[in-house]
Structure formats: C-alpha cells, structure tokens
PDB file of N, CA and C in Angstrom:
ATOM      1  N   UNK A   1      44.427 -50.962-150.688  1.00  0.00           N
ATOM      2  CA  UNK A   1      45.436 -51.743-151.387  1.00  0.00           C
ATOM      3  C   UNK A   1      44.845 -52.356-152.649  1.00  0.00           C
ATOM      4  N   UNK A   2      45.786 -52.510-153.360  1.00  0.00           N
ATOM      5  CA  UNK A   2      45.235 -53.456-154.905  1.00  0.00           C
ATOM      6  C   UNK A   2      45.169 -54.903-154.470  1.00  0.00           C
ATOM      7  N   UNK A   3      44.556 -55.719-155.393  1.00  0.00           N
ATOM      8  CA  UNK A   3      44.234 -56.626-155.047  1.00  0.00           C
ATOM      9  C   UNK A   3      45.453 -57.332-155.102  1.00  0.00           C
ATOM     10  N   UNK A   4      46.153 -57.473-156.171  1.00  0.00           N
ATOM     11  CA  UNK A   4      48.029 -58.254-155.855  1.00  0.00           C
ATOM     12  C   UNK A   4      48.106 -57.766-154.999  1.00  0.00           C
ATOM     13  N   UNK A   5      48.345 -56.314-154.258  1.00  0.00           N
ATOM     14  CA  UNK A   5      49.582 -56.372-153.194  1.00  0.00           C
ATOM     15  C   UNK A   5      48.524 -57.007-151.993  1.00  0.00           C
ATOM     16  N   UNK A   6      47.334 -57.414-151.738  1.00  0.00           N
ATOM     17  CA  UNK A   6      46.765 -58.306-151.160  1.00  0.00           C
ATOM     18  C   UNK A   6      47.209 -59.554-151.429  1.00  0.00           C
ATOM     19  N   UNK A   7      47.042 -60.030-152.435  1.00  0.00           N
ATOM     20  CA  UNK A   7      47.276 -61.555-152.717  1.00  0.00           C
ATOM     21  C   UNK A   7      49.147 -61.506-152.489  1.00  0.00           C
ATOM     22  N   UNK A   8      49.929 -60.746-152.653  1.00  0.00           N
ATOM     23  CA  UNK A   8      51.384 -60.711-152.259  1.00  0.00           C
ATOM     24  C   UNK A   8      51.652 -61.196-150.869  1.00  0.00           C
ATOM     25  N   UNK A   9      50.835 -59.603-149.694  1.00  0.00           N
ATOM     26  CA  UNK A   9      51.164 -60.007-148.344  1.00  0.00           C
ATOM     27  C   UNK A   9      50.771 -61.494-148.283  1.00  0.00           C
ATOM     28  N   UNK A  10      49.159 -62.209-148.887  1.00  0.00           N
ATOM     29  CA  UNK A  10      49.048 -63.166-148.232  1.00  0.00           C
ATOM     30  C   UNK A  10      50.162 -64.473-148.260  1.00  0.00           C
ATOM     31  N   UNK A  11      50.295 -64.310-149.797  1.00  0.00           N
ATOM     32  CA  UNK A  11      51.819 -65.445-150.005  1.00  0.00           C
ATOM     33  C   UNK A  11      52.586 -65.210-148.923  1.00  0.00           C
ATOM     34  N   UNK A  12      53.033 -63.855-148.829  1.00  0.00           N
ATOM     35  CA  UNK A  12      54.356 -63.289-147.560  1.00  0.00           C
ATOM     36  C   UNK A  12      53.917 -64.111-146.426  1.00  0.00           C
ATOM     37  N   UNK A  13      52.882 -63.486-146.072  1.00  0.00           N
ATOM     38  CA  UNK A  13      52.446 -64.787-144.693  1.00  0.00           C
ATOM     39  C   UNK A  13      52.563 -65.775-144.263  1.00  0.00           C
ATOM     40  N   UNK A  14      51.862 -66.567-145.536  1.00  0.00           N
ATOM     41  CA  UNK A  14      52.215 -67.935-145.902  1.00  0.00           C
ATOM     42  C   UNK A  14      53.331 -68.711-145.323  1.00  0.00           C
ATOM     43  N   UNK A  15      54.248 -67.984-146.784  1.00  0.00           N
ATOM     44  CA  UNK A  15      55.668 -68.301-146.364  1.00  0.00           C
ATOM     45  C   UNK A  15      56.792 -67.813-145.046  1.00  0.00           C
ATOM     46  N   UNK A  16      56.353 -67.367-144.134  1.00  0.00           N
ATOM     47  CA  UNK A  16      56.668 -66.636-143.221  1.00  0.00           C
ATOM     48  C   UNK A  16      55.916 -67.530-142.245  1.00  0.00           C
ATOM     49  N   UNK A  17      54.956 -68.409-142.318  1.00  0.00           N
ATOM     50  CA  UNK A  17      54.400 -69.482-141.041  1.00  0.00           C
ATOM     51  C   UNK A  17      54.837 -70.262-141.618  1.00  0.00           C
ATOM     52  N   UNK A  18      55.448 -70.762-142.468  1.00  0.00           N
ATOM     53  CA  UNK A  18      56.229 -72.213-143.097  1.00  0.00           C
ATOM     54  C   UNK A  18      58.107 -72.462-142.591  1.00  0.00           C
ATOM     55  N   UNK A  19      58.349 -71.057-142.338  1.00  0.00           N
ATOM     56  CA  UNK A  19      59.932 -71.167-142.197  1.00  0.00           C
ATOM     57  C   UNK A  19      59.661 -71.863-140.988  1.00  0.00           C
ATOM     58  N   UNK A  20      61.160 -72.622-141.080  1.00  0.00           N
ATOM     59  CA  UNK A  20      61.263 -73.558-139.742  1.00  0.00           C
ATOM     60  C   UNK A  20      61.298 -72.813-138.724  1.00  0.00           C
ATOM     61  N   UNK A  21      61.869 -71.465-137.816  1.00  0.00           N
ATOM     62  CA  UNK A  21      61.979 -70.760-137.286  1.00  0.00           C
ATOM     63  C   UNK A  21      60.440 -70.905-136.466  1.00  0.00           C
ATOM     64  N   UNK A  22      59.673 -69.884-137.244  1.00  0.00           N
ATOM     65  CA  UNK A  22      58.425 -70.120-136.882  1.00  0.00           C
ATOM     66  C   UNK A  22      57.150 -71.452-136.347  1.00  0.00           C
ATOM     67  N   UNK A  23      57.998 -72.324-136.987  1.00  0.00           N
ATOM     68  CA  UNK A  23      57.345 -73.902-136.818  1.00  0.00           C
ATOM     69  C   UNK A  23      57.367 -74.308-135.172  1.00  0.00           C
ATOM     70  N   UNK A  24      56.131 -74.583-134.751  1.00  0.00           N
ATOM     71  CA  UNK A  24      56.507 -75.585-133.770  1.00  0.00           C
ATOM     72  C   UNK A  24      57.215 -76.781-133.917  1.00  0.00           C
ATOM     73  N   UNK A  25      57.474 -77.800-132.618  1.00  0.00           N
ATOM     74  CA  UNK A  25      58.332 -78.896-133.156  1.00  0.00           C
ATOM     75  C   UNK A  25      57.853 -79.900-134.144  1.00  0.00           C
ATOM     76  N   UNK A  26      56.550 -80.388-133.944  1.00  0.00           N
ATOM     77  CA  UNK A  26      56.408 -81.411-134.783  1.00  0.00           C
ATOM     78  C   UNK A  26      56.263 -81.300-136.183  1.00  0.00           C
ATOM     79  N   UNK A  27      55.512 -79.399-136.325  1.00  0.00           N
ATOM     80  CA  UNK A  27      55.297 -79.121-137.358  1.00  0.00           C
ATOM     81  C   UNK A  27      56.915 -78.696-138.069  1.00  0.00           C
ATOM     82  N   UNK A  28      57.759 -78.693-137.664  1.00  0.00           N
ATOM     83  CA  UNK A  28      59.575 -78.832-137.793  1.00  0.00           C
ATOM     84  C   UNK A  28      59.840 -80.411-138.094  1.00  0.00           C
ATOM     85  N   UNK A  29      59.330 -81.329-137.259  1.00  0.00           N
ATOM     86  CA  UNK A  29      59.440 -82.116-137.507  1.00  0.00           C
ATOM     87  C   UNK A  29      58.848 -82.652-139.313  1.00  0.00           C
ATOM     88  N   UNK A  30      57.894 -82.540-139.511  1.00  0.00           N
ATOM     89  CA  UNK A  30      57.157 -82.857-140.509  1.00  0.00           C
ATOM     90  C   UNK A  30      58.064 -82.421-141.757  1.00  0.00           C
ATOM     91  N   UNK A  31      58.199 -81.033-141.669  1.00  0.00           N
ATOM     92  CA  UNK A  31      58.817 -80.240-142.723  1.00  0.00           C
ATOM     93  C   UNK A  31      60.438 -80.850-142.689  1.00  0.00           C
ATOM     94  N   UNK A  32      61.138 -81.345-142.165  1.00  0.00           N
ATOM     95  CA  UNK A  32      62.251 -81.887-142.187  1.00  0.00           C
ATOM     96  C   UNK A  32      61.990 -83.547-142.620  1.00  0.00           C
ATOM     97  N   UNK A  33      60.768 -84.244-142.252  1.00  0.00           N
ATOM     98  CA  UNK A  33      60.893 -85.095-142.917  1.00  0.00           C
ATOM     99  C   UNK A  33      60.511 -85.488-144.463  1.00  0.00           C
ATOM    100  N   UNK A  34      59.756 -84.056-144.385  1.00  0.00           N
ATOM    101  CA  UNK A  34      59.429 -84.111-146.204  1.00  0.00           C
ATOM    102  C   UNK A  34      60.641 -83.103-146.933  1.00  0.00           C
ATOM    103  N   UNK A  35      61.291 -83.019-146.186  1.00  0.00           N
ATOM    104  CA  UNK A  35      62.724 -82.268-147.026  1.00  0.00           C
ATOM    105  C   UNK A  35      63.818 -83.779-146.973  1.00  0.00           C
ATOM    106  N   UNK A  36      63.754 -84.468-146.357  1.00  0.00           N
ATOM    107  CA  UNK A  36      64.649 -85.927-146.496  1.00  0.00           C
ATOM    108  C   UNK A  36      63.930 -86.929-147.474  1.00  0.00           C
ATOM    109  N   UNK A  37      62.132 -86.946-147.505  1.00  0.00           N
ATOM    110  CA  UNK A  37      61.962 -87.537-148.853  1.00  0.00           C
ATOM    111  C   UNK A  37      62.195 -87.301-149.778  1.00  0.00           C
ATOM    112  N   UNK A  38      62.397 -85.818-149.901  1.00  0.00           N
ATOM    113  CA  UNK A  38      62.426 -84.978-151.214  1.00  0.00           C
ATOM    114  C   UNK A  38      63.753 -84.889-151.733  1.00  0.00           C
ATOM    115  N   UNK A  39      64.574 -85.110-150.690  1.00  0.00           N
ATOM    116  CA  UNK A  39      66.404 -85.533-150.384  1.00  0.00           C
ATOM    117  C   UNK A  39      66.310 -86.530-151.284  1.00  0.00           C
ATOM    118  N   UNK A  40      66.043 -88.029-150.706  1.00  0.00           N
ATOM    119  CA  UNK A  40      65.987 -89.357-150.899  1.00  0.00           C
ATOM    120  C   UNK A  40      65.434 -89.771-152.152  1.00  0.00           C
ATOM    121  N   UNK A  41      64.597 -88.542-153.030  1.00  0.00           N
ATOM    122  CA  UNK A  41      63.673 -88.943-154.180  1.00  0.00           C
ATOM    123  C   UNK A  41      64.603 -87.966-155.247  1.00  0.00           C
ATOM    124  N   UNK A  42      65.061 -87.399-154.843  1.00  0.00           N
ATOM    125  CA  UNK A  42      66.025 -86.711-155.709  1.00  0.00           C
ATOM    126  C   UNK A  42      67.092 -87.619-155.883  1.00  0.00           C
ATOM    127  N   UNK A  43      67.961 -87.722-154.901  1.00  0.00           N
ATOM    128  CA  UNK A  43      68.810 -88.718-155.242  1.00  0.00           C
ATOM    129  C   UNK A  43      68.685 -89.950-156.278  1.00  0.00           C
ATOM    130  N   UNK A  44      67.700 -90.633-155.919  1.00  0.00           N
ATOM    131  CA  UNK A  44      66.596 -91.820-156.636  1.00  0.00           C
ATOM    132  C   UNK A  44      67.037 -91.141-158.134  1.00  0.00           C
ATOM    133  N   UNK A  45      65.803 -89.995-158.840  1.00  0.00           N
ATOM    134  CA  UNK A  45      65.873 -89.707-159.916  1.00  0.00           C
ATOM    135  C   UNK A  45      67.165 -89.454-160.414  1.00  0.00           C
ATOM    136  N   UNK A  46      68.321 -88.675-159.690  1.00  0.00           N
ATOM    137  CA  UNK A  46      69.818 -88.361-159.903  1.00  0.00           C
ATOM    138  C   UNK A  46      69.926 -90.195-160.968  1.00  0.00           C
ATOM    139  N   UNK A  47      69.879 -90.503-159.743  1.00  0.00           N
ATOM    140  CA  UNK A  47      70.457 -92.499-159.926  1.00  0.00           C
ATOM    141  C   UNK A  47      69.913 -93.260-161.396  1.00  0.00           C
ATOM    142  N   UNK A  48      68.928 -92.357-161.365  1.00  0.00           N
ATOM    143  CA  UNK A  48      68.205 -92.993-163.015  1.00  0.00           C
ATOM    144  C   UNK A  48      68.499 -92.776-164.313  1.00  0.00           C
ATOM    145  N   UNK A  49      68.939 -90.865-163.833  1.00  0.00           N
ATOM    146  CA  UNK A  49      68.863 -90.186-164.560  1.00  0.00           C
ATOM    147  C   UNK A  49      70.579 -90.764-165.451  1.00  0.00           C
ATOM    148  N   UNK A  50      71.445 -90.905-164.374  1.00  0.00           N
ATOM    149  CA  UNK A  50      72.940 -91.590-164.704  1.00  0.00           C
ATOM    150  C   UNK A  50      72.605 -92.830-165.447  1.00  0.00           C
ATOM    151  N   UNK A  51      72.118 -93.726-164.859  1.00  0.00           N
ATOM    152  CA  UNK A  51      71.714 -95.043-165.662  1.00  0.00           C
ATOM    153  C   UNK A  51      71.223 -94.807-167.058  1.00  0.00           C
ATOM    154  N   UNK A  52      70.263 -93.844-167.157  1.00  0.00           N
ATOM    155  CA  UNK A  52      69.796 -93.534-168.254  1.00  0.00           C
ATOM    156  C   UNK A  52      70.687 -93.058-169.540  1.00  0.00           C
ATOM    157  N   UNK A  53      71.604 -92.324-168.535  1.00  0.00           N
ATOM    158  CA  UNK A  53      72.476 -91.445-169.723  1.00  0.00           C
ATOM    159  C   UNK A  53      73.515 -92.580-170.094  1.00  0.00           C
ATOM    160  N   UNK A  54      74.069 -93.723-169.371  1.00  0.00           N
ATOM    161  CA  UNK A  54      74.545 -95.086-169.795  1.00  0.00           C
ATOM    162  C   UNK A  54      74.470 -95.495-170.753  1.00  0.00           C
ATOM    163  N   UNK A  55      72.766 -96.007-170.488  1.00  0.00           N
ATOM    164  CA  UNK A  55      72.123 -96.693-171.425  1.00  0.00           C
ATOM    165  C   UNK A  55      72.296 -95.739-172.977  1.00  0.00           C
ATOM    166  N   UNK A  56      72.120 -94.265-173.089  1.00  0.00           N
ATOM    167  CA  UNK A  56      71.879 -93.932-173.983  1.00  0.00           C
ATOM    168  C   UNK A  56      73.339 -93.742-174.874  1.00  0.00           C
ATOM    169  N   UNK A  57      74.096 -93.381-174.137  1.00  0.00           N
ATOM    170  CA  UNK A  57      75.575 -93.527-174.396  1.00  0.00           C
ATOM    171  C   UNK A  57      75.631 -94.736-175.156  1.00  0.00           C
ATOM    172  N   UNK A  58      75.325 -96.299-174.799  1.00  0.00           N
ATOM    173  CA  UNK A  58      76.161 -97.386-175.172  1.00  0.00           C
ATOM    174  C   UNK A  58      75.068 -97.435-176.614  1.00  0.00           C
ATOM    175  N   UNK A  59      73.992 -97.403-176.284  1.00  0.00           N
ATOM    176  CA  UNK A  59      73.054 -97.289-177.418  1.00  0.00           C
ATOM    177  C   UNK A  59      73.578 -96.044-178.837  1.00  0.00           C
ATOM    178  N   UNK A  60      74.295 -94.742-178.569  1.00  0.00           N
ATOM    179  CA  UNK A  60      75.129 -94.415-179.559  1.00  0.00           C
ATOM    180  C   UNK A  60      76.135 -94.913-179.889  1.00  0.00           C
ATOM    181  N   UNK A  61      76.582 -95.747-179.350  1.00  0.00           N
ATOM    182  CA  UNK A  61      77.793 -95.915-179.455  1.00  0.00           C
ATOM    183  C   UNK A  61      77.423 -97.289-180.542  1.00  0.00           C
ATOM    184  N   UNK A  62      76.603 -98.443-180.471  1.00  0.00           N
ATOM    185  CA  UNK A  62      75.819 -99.233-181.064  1.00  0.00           C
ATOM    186  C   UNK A  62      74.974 -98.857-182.852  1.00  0.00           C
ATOM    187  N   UNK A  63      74.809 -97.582-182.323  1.00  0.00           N
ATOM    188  CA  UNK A  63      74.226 -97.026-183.649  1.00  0.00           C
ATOM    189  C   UNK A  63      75.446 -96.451-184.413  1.00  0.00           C
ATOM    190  N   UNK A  64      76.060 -95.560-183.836  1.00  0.00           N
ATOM    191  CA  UNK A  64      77.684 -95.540-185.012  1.00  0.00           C
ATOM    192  C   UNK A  64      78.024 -96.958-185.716  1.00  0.00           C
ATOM    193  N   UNK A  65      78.643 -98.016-184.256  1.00  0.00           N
ATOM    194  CA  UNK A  65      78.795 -98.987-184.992  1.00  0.00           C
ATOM    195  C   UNK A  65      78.138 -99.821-186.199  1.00  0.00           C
ATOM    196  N   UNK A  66      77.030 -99.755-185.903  1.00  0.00           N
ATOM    197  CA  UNK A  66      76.125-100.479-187.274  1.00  0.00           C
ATOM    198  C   UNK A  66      76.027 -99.524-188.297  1.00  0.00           C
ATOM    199  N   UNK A  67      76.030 -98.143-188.169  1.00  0.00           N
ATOM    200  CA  UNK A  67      76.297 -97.507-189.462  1.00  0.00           C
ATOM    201  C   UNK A  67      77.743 -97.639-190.248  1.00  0.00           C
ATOM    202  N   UNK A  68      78.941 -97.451-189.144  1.00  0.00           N
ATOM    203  CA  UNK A  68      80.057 -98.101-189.632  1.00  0.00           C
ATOM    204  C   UNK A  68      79.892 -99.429-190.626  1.00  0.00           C
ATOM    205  N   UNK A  69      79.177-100.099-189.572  1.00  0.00           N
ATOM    206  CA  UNK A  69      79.786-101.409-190.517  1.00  0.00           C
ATOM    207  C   UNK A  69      78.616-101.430-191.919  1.00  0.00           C
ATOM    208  N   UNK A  70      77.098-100.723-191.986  1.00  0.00           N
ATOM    209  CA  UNK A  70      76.571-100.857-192.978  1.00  0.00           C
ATOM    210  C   UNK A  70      77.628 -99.937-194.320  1.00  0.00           C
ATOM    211  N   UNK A  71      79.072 -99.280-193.857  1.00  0.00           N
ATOM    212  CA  UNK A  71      79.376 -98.256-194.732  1.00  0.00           C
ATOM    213  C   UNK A  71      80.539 -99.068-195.111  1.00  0.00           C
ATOM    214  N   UNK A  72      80.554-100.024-194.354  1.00  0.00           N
ATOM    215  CA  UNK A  72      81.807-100.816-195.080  1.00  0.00           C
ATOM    216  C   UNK A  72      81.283-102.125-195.720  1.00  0.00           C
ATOM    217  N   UNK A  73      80.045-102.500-195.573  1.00  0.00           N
ATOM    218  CA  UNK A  73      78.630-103.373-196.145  1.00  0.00           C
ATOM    219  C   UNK A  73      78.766-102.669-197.781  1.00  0.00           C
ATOM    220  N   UNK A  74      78.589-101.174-197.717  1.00  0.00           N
ATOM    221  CA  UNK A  74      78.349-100.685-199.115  1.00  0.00           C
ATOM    222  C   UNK A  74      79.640-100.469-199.443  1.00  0.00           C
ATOM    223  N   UNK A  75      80.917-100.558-199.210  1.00  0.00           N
ATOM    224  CA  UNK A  75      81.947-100.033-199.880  1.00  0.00           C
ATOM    225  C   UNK A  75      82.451-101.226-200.179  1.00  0.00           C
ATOM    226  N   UNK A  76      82.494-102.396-199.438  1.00  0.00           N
ATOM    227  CA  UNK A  76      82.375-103.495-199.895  1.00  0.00           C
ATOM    228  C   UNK A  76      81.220-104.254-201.338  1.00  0.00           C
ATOM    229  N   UNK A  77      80.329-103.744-201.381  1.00  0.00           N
ATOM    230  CA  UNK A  77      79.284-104.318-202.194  1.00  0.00           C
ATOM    231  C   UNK A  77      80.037-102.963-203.759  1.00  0.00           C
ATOM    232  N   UNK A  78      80.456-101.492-203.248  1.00  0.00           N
ATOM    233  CA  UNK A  78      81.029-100.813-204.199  1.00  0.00           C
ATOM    234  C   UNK A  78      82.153-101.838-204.765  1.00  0.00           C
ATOM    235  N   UNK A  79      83.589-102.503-204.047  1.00  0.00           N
ATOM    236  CA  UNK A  79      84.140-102.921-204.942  1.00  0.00           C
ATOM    237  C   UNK A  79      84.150-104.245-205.380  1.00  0.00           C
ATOM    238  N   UNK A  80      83.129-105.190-204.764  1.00  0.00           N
ATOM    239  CA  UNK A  80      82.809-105.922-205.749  1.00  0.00           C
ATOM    240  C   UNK A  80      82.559-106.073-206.631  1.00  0.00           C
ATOM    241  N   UNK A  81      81.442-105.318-206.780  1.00  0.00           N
ATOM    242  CA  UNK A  81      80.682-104.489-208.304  1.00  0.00           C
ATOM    243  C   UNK A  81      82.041-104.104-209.287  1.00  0.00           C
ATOM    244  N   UNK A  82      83.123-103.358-208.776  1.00  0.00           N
ATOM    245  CA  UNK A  82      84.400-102.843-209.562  1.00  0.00           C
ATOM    246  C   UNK A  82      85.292-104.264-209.816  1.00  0.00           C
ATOM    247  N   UNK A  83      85.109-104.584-209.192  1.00  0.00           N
ATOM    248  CA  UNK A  83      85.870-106.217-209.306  1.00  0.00           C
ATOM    249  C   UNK A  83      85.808-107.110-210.649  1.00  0.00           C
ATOM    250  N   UNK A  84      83.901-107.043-210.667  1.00  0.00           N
ATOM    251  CA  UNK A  84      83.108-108.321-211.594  1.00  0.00           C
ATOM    252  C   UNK A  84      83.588-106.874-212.634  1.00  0.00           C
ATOM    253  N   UNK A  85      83.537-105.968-212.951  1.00  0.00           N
ATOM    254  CA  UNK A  85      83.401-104.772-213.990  1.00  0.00           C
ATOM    255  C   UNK A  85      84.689-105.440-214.335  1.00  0.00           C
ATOM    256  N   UNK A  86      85.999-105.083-213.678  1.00  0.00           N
ATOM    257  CA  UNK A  86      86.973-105.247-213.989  1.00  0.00           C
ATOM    258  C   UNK A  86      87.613-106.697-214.636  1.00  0.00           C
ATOM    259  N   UNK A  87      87.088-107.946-213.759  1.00  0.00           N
ATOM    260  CA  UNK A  87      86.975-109.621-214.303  1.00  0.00           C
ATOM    261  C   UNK A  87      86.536-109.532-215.906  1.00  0.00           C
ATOM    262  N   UNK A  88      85.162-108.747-215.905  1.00  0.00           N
ATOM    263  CA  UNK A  88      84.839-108.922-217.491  1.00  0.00           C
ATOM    264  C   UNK A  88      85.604-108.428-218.449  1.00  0.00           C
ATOM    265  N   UNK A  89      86.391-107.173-217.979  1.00  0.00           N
ATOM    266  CA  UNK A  89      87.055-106.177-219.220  1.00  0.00           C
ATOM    267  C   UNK A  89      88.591-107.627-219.032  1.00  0.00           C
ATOM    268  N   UNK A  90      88.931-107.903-218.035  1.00  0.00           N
ATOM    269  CA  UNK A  90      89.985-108.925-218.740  1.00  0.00           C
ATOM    270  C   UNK A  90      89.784-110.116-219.572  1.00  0.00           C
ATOM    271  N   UNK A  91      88.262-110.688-219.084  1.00  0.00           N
ATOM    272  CA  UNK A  91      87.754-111.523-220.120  1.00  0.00           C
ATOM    273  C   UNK A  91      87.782-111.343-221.544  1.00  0.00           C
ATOM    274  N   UNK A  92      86.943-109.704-221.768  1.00  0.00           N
ATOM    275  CA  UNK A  92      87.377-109.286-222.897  1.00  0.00           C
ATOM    276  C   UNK A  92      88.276-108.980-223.583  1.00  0.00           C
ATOM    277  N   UNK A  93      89.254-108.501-222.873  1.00  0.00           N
ATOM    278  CA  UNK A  93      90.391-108.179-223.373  1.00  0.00           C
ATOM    279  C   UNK A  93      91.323-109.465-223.884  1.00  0.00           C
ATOM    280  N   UNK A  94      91.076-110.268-222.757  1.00  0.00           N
ATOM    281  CA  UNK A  94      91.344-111.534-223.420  1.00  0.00           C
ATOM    282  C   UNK A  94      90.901-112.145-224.680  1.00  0.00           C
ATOM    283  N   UNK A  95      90.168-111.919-224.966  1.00  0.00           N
ATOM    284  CA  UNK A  95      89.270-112.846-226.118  1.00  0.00           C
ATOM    285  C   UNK A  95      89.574-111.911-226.821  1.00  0.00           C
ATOM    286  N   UNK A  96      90.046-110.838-227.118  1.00  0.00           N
ATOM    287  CA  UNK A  96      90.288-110.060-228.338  1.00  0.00           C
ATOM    288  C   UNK A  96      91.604-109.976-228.610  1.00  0.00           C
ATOM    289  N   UNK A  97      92.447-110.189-227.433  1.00  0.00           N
ATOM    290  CA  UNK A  97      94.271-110.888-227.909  1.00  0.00           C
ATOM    291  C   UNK A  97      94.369-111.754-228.491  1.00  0.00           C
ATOM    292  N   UNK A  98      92.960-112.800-227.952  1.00  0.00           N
ATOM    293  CA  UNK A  98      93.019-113.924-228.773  1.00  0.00           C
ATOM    294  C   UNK A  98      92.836-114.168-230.399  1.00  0.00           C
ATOM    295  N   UNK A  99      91.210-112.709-229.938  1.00  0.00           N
ATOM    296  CA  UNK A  99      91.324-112.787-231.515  1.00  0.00           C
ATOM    297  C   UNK A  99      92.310-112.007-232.669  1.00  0.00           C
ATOM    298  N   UNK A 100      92.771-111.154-231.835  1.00  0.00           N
ATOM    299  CA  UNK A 100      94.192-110.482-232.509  1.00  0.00           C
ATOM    300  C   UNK A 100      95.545-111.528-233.561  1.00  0.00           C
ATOM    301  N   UNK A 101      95.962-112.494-232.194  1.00  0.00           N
ATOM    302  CA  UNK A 101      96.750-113.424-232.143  1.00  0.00           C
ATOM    303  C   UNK A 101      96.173-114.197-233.510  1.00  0.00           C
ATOM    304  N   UNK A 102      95.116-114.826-233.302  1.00  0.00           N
ATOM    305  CA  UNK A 102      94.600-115.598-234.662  1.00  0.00           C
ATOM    306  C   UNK A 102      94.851-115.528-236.219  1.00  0.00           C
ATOM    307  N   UNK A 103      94.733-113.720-236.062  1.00  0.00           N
ATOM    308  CA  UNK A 103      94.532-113.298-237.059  1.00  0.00           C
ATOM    309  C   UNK A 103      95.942-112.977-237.581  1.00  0.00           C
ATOM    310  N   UNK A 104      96.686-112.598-236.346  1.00  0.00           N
ATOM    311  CA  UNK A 104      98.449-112.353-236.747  1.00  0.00           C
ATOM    312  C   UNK A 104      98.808-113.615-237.163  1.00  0.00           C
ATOM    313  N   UNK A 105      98.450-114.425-236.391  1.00  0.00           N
ATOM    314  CA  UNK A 105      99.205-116.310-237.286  1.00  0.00           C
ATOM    315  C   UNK A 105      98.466-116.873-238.118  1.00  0.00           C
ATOM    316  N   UNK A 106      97.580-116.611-238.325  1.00  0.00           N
ATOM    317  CA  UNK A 106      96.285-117.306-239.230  1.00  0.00           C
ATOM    318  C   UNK A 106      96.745-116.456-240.304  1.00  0.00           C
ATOM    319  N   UNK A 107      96.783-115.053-240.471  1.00  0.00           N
ATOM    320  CA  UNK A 107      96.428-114.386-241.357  1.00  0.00           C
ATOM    321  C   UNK A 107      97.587-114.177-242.172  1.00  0.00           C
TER     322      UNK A 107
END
C-alpha cells in the first residue's frame, strides 16, 4: 500500500472507534457530554454573536446620523455664507440708490 492509503485506513479506524455505536458506556457517556458543551458553547457564541450584530447595527445607525447632521452642519454653514453674500449686495445696492437718488435731486 502507499503510504496515504495507510495514513487513510488509519483515520478510517480512528473514526470508526469514536462512533457512539462502537463506544462503551462511559466512553458514550463522555462523548455526549462534550457534544452538550459544545451544544452549550455554541449557543453562548450564537448569543454574542446577536448582541454583537446589535451593537453594530445601532452604532451604524449613529454614524449615518452624525454624518446627516454634519451635512446639514455644512449646508447650513453653505447658506449662511449665501446669506452674509447676499446682506452685502443689498447693502450695496443700497448705497448706490442712494447714491443714484442724490444725484437725481441734487443734480
């Protein structure tokens, strides 16, 4: 035989004195109680794994919001800026009716 299909049967073996079938009781016993930790520790991680995805959920949901509001931070700070632009051109515009006006009655 080659050396895999050696190292094959031996796995086969292996696993073939591990099935419960084959097990005596305690050694049944054993293997059933490390299939209920392995139950019980799964579950566990399941339980974290949900919490986790919670947490990460509310945490997007947190990061939209603050980008939201930094986009209404800048669209706000945009029309202020258009605001004071706009305040000055009536200032000006003012002061040049005025000086219009002057010049229509003055002149």
């Amino acid at each position: 035989k080659l050396a895999h299909d050696k190292q094959f049967s031996s796995f086969e073996k292996k696993v073939s004195e591990n099935q419960p079938s084959k097990m005596k009781g305690t050694e049944v016993s054993k293997y059933e109680q490390a299939a209920e930790k392995l139950r019980v520790e799964n579950e566990s991680l399941q339980e974290k794994l949900r919490e986790i995805s919670k947490e990460n959920t509310k945490l997007h949901e947190k990061i939209s919001k603050i980008h939201d509001e930094n986009d209404s931070f800048a669209q706000t700070s945009v029309l202020r800026a258009r605001n004071d632009m706009l305040n000055q051109e009536v200032v000006n515009l003012t002061d040049r009716i005025r000086a219009l006006e002057k010049e229509v009655i003055g002149g």
